[in-house]
N, C-alpha and C. Protein backbone atom coordinates (compact mmCIF):
# COMPACT_ATOMS: atom_id res chain seq x y z
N UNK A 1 0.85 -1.17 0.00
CA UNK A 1 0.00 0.00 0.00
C UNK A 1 0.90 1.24 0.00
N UNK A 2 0.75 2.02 -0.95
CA UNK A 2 0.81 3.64 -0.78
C UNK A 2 1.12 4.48 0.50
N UNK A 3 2.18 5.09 0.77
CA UNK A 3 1.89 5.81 1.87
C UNK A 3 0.93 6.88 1.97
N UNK A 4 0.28 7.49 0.42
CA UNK A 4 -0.78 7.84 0.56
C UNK A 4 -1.81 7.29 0.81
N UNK A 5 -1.84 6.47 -0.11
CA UNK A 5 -3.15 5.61 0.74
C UNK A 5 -3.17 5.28 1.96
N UNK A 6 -2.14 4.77 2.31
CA UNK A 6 -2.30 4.37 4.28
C UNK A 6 -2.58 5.57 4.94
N UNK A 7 -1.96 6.55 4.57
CA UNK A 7 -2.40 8.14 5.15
C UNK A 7 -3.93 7.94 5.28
N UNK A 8 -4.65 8.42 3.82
CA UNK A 8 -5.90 8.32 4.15
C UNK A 8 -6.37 7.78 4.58
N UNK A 9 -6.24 6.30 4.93
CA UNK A 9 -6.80 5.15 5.15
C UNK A 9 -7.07 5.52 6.93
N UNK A 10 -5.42 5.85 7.36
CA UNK A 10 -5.84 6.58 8.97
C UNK A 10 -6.71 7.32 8.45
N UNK A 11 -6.68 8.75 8.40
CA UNK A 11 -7.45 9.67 8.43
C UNK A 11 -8.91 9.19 8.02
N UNK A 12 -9.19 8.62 7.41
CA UNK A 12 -11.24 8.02 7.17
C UNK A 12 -10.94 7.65 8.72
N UNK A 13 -10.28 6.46 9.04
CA UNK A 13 -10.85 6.00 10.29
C UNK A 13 -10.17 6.69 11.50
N UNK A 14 -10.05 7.96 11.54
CA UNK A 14 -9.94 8.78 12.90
C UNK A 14 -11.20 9.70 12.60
N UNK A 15 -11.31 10.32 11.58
CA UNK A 15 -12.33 11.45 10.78
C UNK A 15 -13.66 10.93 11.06
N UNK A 16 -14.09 9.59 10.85
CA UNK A 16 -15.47 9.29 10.55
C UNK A 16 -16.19 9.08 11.66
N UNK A 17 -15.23 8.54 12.86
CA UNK A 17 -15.86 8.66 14.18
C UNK A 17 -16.46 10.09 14.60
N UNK A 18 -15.57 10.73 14.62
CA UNK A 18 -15.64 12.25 14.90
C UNK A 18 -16.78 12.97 14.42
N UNK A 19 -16.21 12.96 12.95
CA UNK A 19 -17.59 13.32 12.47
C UNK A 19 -19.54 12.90 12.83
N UNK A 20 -19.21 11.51 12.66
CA UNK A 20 -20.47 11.02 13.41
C UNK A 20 -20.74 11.87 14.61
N UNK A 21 -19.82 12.02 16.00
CA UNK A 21 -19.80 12.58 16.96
C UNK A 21 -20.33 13.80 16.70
N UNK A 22 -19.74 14.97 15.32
CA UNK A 22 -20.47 16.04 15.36
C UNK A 22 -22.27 15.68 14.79
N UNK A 23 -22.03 15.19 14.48
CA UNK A 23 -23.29 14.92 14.21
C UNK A 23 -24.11 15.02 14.73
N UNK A 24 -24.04 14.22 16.04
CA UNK A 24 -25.22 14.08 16.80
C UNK A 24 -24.90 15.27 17.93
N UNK A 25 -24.02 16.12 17.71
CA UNK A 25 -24.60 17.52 18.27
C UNK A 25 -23.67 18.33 17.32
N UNK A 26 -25.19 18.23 16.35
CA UNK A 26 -25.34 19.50 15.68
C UNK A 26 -25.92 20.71 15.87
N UNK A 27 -26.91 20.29 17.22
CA UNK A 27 -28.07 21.55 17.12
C UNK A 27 -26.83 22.81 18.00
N UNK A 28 -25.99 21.93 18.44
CA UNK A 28 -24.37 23.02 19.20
C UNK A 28 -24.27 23.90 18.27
N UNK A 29 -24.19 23.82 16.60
CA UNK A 29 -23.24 24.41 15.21
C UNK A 29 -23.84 25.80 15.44
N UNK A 30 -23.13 26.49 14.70
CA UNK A 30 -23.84 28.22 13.86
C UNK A 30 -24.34 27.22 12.40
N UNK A 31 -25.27 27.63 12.21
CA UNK A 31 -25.81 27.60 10.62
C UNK A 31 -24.84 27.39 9.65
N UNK A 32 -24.02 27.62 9.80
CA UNK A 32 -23.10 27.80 8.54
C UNK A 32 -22.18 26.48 8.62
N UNK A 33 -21.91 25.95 10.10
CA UNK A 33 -21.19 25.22 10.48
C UNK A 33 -21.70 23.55 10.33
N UNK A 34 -22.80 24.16 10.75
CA UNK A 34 -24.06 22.44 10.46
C UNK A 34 -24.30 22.59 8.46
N UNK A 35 -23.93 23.24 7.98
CA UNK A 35 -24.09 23.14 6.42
C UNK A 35 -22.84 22.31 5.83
N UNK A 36 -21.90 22.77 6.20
CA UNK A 36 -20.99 21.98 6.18
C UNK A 36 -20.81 21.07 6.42
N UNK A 37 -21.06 20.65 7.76
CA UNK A 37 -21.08 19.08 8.28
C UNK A 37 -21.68 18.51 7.45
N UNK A 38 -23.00 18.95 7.13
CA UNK A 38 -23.54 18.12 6.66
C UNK A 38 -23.16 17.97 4.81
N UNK A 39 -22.81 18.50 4.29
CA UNK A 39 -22.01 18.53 3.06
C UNK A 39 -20.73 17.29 2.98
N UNK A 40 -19.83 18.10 3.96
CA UNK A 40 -18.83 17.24 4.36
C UNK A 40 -19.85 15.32 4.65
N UNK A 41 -20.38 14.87 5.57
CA UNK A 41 -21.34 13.62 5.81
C UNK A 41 -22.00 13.33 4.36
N UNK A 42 -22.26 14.25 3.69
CA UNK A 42 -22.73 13.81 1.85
C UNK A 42 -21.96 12.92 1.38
N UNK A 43 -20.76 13.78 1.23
CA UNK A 43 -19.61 13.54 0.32
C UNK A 43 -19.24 12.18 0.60
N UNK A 44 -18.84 11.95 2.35
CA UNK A 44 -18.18 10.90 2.81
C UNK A 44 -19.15 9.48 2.96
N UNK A 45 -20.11 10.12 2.61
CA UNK A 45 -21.76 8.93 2.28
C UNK A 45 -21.80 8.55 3.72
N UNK A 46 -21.33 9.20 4.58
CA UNK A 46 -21.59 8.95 6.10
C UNK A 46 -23.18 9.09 6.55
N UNK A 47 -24.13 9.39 5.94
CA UNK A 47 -24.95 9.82 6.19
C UNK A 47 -26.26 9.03 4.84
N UNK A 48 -27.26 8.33 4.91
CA UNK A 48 -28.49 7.91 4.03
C UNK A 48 -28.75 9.15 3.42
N UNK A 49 -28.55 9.66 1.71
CA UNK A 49 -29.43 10.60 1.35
C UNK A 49 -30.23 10.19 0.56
N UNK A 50 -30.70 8.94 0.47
CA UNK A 50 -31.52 8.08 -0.07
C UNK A 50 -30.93 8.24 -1.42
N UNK A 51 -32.04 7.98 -2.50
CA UNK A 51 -31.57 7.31 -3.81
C UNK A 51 -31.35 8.89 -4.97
N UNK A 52 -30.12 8.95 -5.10
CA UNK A 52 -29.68 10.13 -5.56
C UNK A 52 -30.13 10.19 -7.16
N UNK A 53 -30.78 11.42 -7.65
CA UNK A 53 -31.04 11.59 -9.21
C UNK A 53 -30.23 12.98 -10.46
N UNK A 54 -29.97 12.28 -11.15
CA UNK A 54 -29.41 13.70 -12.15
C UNK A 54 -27.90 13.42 -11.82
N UNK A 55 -27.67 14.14 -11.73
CA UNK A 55 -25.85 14.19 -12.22
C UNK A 55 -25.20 13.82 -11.08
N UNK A 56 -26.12 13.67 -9.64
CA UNK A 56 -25.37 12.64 -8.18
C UNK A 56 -25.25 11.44 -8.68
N UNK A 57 -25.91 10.89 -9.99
CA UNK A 57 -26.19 8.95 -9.92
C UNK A 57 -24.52 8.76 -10.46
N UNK A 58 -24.26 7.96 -9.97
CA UNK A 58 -22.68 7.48 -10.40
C UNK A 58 -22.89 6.27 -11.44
N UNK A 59 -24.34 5.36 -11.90
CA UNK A 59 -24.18 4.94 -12.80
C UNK A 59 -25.45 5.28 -13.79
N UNK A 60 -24.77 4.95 -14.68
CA UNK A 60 -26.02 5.52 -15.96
C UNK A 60 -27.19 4.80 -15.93
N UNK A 61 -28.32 5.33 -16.29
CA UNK A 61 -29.85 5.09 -16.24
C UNK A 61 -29.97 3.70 -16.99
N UNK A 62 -30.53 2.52 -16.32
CA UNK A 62 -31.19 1.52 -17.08
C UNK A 62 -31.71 1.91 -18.48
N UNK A 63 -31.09 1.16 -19.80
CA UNK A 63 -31.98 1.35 -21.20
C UNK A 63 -31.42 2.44 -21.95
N UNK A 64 -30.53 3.56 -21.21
CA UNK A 64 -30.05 4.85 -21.69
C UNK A 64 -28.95 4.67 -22.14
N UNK A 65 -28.51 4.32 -23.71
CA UNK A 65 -27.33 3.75 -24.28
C UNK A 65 -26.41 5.04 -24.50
N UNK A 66 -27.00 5.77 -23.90
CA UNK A 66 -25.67 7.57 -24.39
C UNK A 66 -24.92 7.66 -24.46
């Protein structure tokens, strides 16, 4: 493995706890701060945003040969 990759590999698993942790006190944040989190929890799919449509889907539409 990569010492980049092992880098990240710590960092997801020190980060994702944490994050969870902010999570569940968010109502603590400024507005601006809970937008982020929660952006940041998007990205890292830490978070259910259920079934994503339009240019979030990472694979192409059933039948749509484009």
């Amino acid at each position: 493995m990569s010492s980049i990759r092992s880098a990240e590999q710590t960092y997801r698993q020190w980060s994702s706890p944490i994050l969870l942790e902010l999570k569940e006190r968010e109502h603590q944040l400024t507005p601006s701060d809970r937008q982020a989190l929660q952006n940041i929890l998007l990205e890292r799919r830490l978070i259910n945003s259920g079934n994503p449509t339009g240019s979030d889907r990472r694979k192409a539409q059933p039948g749509n040969d484009g």
